[in-house]
Protein backbone atom coordinates (compact mmCIF):
# COMPACT_ATOMS: atom_id res chain seq x y z
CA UNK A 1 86.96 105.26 89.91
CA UNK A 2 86.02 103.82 86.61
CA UNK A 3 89.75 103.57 85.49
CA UNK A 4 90.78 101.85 88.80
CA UNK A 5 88.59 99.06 88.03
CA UNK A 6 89.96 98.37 85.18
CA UNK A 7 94.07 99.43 85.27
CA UNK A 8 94.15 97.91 88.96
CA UNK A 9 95.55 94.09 87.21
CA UNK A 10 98.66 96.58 85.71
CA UNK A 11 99.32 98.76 87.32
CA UNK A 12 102.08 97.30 89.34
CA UNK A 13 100.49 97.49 92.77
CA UNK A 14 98.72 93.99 92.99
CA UNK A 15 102.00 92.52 92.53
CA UNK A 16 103.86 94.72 94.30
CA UNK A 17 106.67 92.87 96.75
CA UNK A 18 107.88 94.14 100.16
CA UNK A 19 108.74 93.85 103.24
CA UNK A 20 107.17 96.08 106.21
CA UNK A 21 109.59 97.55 108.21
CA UNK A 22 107.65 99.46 110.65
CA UNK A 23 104.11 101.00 110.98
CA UNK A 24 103.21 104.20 113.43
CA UNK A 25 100.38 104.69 114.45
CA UNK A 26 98.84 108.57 114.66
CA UNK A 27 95.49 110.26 115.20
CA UNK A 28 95.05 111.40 111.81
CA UNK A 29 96.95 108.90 109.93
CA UNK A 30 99.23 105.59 109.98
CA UNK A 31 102.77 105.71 108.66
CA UNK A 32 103.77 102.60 106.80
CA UNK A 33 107.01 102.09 106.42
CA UNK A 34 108.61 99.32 103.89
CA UNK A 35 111.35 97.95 101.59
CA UNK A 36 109.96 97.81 98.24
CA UNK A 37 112.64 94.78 97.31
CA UNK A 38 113.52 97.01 94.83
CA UNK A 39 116.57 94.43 93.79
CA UNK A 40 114.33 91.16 93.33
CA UNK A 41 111.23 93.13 91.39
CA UNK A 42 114.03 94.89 88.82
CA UNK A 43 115.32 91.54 87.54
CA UNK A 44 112.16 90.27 86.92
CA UNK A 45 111.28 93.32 85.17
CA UNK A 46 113.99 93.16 83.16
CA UNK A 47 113.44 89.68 82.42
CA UNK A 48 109.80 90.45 80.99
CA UNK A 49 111.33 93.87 79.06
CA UNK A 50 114.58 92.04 77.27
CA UNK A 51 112.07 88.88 76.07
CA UNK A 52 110.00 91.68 74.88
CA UNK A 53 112.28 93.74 72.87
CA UNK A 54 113.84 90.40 71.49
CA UNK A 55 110.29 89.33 70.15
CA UNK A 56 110.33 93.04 68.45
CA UNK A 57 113.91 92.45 66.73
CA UNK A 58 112.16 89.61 65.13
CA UNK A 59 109.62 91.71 63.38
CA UNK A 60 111.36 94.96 62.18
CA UNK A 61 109.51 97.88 61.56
C-alpha cells in the first residue's frame, strides 16, 4: 500500500482514457467492459517518447 501512494500519479491509470461499453452485473463480481482508446492514448505517448529521445540526442553519452 505504501508504493500505491506514491506511483498512483504514473502509473498510467489516473490518466487512463476510455470509453465503457457495457457493465454486468453478478453476485460475486461486476464485469466492466471498455475501449481503452488505445489509438488516441498511443499518439500522445509517442509524442511525449520522440520529444524525449530528441532531448537525449542533444546530450550524447
Amino acid at each position: 500500500m505504501k508504493r500505491t501512494e506514491k506511483d498512483w500519479k504514473m502509473d498510467g491509470l489516473n490518466s487512463l482514457s476510455y470509453r465503457l461499453i457495457h457493465v454486468k452485473y453478478r453476485k460475486l463480481y461486476t464485469h466492466i467492459l471498455v475501449d481503452l482508446l488505445e489509438g488516441k492514448e498511443r499518439f500522445e505517448v509517442e509524442q511525449r517518447i520522440c520529444k524525449n529521445e530528441t532531448q537525449f540526442k542533444k546530450y550524447p553519452a
